[in-house]
C-alpha atoms as a PDB file:
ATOM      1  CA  UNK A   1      -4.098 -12.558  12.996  1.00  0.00           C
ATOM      2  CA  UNK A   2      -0.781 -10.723  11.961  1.00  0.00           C
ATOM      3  CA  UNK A   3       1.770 -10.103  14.698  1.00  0.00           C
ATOM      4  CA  UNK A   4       3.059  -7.263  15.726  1.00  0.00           C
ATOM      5  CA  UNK A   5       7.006  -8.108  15.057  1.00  0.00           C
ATOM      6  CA  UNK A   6       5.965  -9.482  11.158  1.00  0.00           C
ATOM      7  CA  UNK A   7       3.764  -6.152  10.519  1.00  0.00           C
ATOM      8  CA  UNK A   8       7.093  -4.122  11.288  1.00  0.00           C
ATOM      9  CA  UNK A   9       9.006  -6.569   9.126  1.00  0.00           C
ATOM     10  CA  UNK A  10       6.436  -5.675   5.881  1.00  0.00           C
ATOM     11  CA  UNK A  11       8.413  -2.572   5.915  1.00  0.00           C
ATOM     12  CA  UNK A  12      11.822  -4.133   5.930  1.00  0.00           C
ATOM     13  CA  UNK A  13      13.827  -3.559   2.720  1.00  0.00           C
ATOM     14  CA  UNK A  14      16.182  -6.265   1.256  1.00  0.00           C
ATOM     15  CA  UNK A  15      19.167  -4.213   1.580  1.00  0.00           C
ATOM     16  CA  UNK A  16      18.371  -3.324   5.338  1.00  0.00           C
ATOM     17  CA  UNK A  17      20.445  -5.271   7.953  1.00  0.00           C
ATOM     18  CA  UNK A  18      20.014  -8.786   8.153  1.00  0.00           C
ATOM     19  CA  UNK A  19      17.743  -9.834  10.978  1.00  0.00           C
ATOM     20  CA  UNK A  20      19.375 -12.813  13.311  1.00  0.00           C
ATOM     21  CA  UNK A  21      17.604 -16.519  12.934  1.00  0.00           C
ATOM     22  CA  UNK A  22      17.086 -16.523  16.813  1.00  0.00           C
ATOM     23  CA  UNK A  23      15.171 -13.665  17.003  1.00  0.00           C
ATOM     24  CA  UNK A  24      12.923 -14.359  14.255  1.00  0.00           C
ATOM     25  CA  UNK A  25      12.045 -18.260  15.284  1.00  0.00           C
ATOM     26  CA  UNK A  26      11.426 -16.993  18.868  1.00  0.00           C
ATOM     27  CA  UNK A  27       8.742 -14.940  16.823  1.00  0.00           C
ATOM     28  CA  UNK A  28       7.622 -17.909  14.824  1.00  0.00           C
ATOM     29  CA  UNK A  29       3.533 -18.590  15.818  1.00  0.00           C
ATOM     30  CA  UNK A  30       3.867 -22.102  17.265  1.00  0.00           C
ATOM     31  CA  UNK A  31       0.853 -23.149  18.388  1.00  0.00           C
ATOM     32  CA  UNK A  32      -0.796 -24.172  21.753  1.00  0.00           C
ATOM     33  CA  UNK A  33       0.686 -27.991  20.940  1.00  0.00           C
ATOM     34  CA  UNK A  34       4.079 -26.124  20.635  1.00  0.00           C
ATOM     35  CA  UNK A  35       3.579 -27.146  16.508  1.00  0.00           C
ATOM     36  CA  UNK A  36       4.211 -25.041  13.186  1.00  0.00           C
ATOM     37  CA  UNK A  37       3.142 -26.393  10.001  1.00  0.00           C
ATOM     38  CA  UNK A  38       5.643 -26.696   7.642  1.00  0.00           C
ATOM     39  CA  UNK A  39       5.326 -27.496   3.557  1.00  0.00           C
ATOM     40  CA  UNK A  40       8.018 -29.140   2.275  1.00  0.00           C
ATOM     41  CA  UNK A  41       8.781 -28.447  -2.083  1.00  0.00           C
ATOM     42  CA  UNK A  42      10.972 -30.068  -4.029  1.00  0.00           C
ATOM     43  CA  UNK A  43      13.765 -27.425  -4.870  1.00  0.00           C
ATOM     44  CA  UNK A  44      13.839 -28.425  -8.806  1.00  0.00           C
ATOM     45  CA  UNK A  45      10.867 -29.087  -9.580  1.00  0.00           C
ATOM     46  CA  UNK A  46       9.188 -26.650  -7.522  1.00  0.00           C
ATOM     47  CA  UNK A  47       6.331 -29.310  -6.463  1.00  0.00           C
ATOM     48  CA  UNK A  48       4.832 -30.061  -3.350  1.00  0.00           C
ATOM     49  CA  UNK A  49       5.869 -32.928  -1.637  1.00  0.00           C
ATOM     50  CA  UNK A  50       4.627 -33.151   1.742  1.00  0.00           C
ATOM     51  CA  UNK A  51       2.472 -31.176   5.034  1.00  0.00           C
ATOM     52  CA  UNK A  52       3.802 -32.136   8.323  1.00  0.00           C
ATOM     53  CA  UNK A  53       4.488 -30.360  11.718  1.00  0.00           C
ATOM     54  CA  UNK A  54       7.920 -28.937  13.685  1.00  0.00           C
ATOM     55  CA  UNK A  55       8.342 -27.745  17.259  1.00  0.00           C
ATOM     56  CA  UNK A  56      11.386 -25.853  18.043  1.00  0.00           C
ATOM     57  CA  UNK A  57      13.517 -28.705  18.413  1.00  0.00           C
ATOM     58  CA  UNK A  58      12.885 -30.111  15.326  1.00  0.00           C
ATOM     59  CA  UNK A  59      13.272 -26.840  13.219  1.00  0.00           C
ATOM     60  CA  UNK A  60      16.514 -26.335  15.148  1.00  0.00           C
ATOM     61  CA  UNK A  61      17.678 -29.715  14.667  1.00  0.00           C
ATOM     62  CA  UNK A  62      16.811 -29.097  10.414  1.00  0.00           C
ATOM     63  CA  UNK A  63      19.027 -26.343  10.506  1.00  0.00           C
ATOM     64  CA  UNK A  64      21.587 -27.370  12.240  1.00  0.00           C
ATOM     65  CA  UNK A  65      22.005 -31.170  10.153  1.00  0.00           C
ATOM     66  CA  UNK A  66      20.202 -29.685   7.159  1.00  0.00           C
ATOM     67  CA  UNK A  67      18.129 -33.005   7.061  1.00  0.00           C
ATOM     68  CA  UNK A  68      14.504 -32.305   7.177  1.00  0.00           C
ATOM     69  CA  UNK A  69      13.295 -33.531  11.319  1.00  0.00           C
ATOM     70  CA  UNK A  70       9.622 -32.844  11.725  1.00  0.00           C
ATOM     71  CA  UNK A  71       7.639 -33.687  15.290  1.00  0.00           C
ATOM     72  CA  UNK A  72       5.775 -36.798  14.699  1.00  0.00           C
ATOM     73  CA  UNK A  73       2.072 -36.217  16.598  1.00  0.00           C
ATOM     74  CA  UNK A  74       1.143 -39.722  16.454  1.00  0.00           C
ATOM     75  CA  UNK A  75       4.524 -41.035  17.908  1.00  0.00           C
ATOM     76  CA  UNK A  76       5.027 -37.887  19.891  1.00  0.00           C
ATOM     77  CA  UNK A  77       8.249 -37.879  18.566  1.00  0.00           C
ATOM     78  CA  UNK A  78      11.079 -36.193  16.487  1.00  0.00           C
ATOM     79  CA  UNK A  79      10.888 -37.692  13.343  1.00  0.00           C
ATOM     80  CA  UNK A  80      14.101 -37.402  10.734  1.00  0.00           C
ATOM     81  CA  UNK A  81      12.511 -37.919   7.229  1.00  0.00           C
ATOM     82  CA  UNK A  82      13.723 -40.848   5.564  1.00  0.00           C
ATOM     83  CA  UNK A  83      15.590 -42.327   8.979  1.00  0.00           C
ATOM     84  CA  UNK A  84      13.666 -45.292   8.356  1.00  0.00           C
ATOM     85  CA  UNK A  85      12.993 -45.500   4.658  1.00  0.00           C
ATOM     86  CA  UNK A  86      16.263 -44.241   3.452  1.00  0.00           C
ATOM     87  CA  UNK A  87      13.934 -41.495   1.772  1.00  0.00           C
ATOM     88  CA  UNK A  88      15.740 -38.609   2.685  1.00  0.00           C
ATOM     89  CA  UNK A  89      15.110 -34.867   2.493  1.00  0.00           C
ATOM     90  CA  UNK A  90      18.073 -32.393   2.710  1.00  0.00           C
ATOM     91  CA  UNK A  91      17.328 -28.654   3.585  1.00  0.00           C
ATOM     92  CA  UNK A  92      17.867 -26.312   0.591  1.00  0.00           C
ATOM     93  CA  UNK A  93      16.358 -23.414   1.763  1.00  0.00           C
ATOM     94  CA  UNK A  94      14.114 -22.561   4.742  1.00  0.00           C
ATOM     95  CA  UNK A  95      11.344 -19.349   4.641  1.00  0.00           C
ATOM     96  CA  UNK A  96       8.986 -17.796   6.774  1.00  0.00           C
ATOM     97  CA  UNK A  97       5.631 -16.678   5.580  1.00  0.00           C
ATOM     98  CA  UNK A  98       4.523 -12.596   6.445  1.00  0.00           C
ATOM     99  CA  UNK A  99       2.976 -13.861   9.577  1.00  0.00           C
ATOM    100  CA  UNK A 100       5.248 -16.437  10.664  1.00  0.00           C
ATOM    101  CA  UNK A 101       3.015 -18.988  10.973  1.00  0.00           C
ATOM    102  CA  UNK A 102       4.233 -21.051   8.170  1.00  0.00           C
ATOM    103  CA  UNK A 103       7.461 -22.701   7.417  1.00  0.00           C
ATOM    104  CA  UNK A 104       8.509 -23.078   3.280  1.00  0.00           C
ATOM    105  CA  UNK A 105      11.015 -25.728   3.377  1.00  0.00           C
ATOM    106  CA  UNK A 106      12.842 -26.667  -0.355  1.00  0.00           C
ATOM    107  CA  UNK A 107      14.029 -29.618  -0.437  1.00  0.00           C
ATOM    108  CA  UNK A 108      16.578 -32.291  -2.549  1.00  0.00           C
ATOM    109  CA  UNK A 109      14.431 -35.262  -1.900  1.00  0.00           C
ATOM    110  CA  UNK A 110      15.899 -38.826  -2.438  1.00  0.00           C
ATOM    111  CA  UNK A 111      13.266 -41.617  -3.343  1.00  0.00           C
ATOM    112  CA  UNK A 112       9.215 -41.213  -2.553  1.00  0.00           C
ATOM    113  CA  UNK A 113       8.234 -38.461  -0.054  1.00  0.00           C
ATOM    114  CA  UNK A 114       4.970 -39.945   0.876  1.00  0.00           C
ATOM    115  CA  UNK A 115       4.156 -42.736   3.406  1.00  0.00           C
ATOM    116  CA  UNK A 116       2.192 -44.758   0.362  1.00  0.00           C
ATOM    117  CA  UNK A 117       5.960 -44.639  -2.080  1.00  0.00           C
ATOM    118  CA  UNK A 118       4.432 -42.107  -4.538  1.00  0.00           C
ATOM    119  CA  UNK A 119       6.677 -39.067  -4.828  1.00  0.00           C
ATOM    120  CA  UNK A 120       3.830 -36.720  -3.518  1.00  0.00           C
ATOM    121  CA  UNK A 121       1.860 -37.099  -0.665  1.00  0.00           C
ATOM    122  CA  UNK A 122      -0.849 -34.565  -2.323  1.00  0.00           C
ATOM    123  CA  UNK A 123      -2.004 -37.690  -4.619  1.00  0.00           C
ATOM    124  CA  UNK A 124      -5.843 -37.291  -4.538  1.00  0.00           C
ATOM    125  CA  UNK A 125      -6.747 -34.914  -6.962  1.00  0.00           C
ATOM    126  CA  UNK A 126      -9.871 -33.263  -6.957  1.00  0.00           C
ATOM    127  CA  UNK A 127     -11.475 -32.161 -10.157  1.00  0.00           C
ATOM    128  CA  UNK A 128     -14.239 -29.921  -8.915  1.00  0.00           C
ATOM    129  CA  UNK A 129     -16.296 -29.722 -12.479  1.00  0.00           C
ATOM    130  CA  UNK A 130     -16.964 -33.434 -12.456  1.00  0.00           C
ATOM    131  CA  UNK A 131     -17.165 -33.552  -8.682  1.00  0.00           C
ATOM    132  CA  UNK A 132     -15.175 -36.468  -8.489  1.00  0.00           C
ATOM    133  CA  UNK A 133     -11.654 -37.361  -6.864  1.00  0.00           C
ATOM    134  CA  UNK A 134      -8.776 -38.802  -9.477  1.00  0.00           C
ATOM    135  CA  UNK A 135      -6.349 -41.307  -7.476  1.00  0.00           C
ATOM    136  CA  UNK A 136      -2.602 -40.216  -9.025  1.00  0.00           C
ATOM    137  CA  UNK A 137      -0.396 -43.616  -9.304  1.00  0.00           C
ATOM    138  CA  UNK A 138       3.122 -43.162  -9.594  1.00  0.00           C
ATOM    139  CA  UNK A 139       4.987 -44.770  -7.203  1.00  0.00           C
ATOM    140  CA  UNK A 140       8.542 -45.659  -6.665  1.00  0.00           C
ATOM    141  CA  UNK A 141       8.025 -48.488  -4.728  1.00  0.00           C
ATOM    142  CA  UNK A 142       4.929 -50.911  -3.611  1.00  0.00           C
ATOM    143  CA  UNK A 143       3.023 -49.699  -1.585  1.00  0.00           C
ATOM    144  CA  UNK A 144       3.251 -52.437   0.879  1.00  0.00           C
ATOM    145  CA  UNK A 145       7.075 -51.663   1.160  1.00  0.00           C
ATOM    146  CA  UNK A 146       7.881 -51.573   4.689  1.00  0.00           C
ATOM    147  CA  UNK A 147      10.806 -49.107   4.276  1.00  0.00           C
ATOM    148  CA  UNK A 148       7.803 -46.350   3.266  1.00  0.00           C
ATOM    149  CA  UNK A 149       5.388 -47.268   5.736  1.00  0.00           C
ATOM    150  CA  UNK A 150       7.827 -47.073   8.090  1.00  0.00           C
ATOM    151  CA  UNK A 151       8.598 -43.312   7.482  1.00  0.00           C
ATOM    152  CA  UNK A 152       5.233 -42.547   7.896  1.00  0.00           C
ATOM    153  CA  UNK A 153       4.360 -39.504  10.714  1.00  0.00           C
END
């Protein structure tokens, strides 16, 4: 469902006035947990690297350090990527989608951005005319390497 501040915005020009950050994340379409999903791309290569969740706090605390913090649901916790694996993820740019329910994050990302070492969490890849999943190796690091498992959300 579209909200009534991003329909207005579909008419908003490029050249109009700048709208201020704190107006447009007290917009944003957290939901009942207080949560926005957030997709995180590397900013070179364009790829995806990761799904995870932010509240407030943790989109805040992103933009503000410009080191990617996410809200960890299984720890119930902030969660600064890399804090533990040394796997970091500095903010390049941030977007909004058109119904701000989304958050694009572009990232610089040092070492593996999944959990498992590989670079990608999005690993499994389906190939729907054989019906059959393809497991994508890769990794920069075992996967029993406790500074990746240790960054996991």
């Amino acid at each position: 469902m579209k909200r009534d501040y991003f329909i207005v915005l579909e008419q908003h020009s490029d050249d109009s006035t700048p709208l201020l950050l704190s107006d447009v994340i007290e917009q944003l379409a957290f939901n009942e947990q207080g949560l926005i999903p957030v997709i995180t791309q590397d900013a070179n290569t364009k790829s995806i690297l990761m799904f995870a969740w932010m509240n407030k706090d943790a989109l805040e605390k992103t933009l503000a350090t410009k080191r990617m913090t996410y809200w960890s649901r299984s720890r119930q916790q902030l969660w600064v990527k890399g804090e533990t694996s040394g796997h970091m993820q500095k903010l390049v740019s941030m977007s909004f989608d058109c119904d701000g329910d989304v958050v694009l994050c572009q990232v610089e990302q040092q070492g593996a951005a999944c959990h498992t070492g590989r670079q990608s969490c999005f690993y499994l890849n389906v190939e729907a005319d054989k019906q059959q999943v393809i497991v994508k190796s890769g990794t920069s690091c075992t996967l029993a390497c406790t500074k990746c498992r240790g960054d996991r959300s």
